[in-house]
N, C-alpha and C. Protein backbone atom coordinates (compact mmCIF):
# COMPACT_ATOMS: atom_id res chain seq x y z
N UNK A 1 -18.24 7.42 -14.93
CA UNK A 1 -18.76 7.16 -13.62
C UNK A 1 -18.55 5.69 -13.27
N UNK A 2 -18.20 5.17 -12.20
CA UNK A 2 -17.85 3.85 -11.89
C UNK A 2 -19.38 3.64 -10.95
N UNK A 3 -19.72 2.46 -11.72
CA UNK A 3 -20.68 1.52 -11.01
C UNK A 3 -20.45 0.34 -10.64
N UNK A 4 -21.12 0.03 -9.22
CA UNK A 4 -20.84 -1.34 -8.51
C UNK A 4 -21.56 -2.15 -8.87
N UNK A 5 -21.09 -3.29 -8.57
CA UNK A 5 -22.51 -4.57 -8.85
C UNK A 5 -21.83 -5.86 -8.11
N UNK A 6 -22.81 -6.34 -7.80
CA UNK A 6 -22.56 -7.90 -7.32
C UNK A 6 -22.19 -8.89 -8.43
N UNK A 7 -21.39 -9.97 -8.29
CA UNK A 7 -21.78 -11.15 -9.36
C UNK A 7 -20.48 -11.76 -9.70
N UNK A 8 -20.59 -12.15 -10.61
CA UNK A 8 -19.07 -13.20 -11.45
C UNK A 8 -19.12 -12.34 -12.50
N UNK A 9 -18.25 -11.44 -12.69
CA UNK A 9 -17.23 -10.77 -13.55
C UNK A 9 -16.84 -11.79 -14.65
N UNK A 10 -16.67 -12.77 -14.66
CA UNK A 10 -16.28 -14.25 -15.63
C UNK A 10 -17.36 -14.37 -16.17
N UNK A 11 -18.68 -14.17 -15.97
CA UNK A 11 -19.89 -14.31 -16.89
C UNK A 11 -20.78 -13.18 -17.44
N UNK A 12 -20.56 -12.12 -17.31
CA UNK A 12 -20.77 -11.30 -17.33
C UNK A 12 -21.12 -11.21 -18.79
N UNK A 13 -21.76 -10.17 -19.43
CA UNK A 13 -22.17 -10.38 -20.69
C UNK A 13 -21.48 -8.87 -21.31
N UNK A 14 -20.13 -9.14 -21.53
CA UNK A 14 -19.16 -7.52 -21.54
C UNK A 14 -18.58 -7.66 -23.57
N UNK A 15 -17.37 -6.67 -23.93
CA UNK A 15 -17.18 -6.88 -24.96
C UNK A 15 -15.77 -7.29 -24.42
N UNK A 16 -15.10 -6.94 -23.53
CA UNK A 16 -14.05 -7.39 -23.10
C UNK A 16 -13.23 -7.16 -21.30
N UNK A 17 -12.59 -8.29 -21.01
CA UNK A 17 -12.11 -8.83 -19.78
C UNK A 17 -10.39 -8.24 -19.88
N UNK A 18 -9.89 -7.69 -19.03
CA UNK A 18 -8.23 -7.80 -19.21
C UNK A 18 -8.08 -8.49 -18.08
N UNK A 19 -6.91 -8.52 -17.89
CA UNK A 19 -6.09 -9.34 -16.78
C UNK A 19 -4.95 -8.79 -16.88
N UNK A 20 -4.29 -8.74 -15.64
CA UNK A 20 -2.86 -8.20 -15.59
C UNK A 20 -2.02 -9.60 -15.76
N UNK A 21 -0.99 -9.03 -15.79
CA UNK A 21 0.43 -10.56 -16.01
C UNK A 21 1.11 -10.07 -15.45
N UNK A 22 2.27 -10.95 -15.12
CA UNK A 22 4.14 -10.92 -14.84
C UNK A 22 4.94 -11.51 -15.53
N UNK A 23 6.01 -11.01 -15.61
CA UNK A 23 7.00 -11.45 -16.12
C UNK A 23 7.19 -13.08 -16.00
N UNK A 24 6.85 -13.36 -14.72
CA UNK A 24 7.02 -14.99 -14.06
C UNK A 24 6.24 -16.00 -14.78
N UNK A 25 4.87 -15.39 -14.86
CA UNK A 25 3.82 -16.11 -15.52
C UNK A 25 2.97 -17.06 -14.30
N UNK A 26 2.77 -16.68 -13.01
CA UNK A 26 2.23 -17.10 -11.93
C UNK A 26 1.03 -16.67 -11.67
N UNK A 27 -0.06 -17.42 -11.90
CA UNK A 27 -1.05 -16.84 -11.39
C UNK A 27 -2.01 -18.00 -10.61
N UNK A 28 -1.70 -17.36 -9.15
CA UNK A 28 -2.15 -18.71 -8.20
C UNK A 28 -3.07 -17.98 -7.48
N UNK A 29 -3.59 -16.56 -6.73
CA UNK A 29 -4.13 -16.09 -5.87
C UNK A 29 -5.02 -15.20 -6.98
N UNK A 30 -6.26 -15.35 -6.23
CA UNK A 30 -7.15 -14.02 -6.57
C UNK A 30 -7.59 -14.07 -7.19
N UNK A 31 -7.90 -12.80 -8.49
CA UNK A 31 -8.40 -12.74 -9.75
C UNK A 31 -7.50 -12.95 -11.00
N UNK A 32 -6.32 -13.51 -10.42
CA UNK A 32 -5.70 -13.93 -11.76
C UNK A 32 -5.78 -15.19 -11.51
N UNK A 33 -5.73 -16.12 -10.67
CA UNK A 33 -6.72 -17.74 -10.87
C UNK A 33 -7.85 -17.88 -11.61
N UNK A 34 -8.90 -16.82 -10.90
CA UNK A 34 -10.29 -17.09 -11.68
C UNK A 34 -10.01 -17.08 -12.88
N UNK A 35 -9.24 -16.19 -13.81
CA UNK A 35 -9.24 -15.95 -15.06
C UNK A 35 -8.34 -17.72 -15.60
N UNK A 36 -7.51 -17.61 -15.10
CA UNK A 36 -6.59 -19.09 -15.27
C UNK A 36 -7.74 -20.09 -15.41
N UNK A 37 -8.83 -20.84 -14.41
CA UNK A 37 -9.67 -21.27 -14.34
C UNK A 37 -10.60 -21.92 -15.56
N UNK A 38 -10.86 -19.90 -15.80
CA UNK A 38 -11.89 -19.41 -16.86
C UNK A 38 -11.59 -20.13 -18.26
N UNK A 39 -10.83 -19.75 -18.27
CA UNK A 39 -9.73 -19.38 -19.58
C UNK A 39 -8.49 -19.97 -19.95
N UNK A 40 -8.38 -20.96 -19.52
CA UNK A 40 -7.13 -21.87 -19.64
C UNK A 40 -6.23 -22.10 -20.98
């Protein structure tokens, strides 16, 4: 069942986060920044 929630996904208290990639290795927009950000 998929549940919604408000909040930062980046703090979240989970066992694990994915992230998609590209080939390019660009991640400037969206939720692949935040993670860039996060997670450098």
């Amino acid at each position: 069942m998929v549940e919604f929630k408000q909040g930062n996904l980046l703090q979240e208290n989970i066992e694990a986060l994915v992230n998609t990639v590209n080939c390019v290795g660009v991640m400037g927009k969206g939720i692949a920044l935040q993670f860039k950000k996060a997670f450098p």
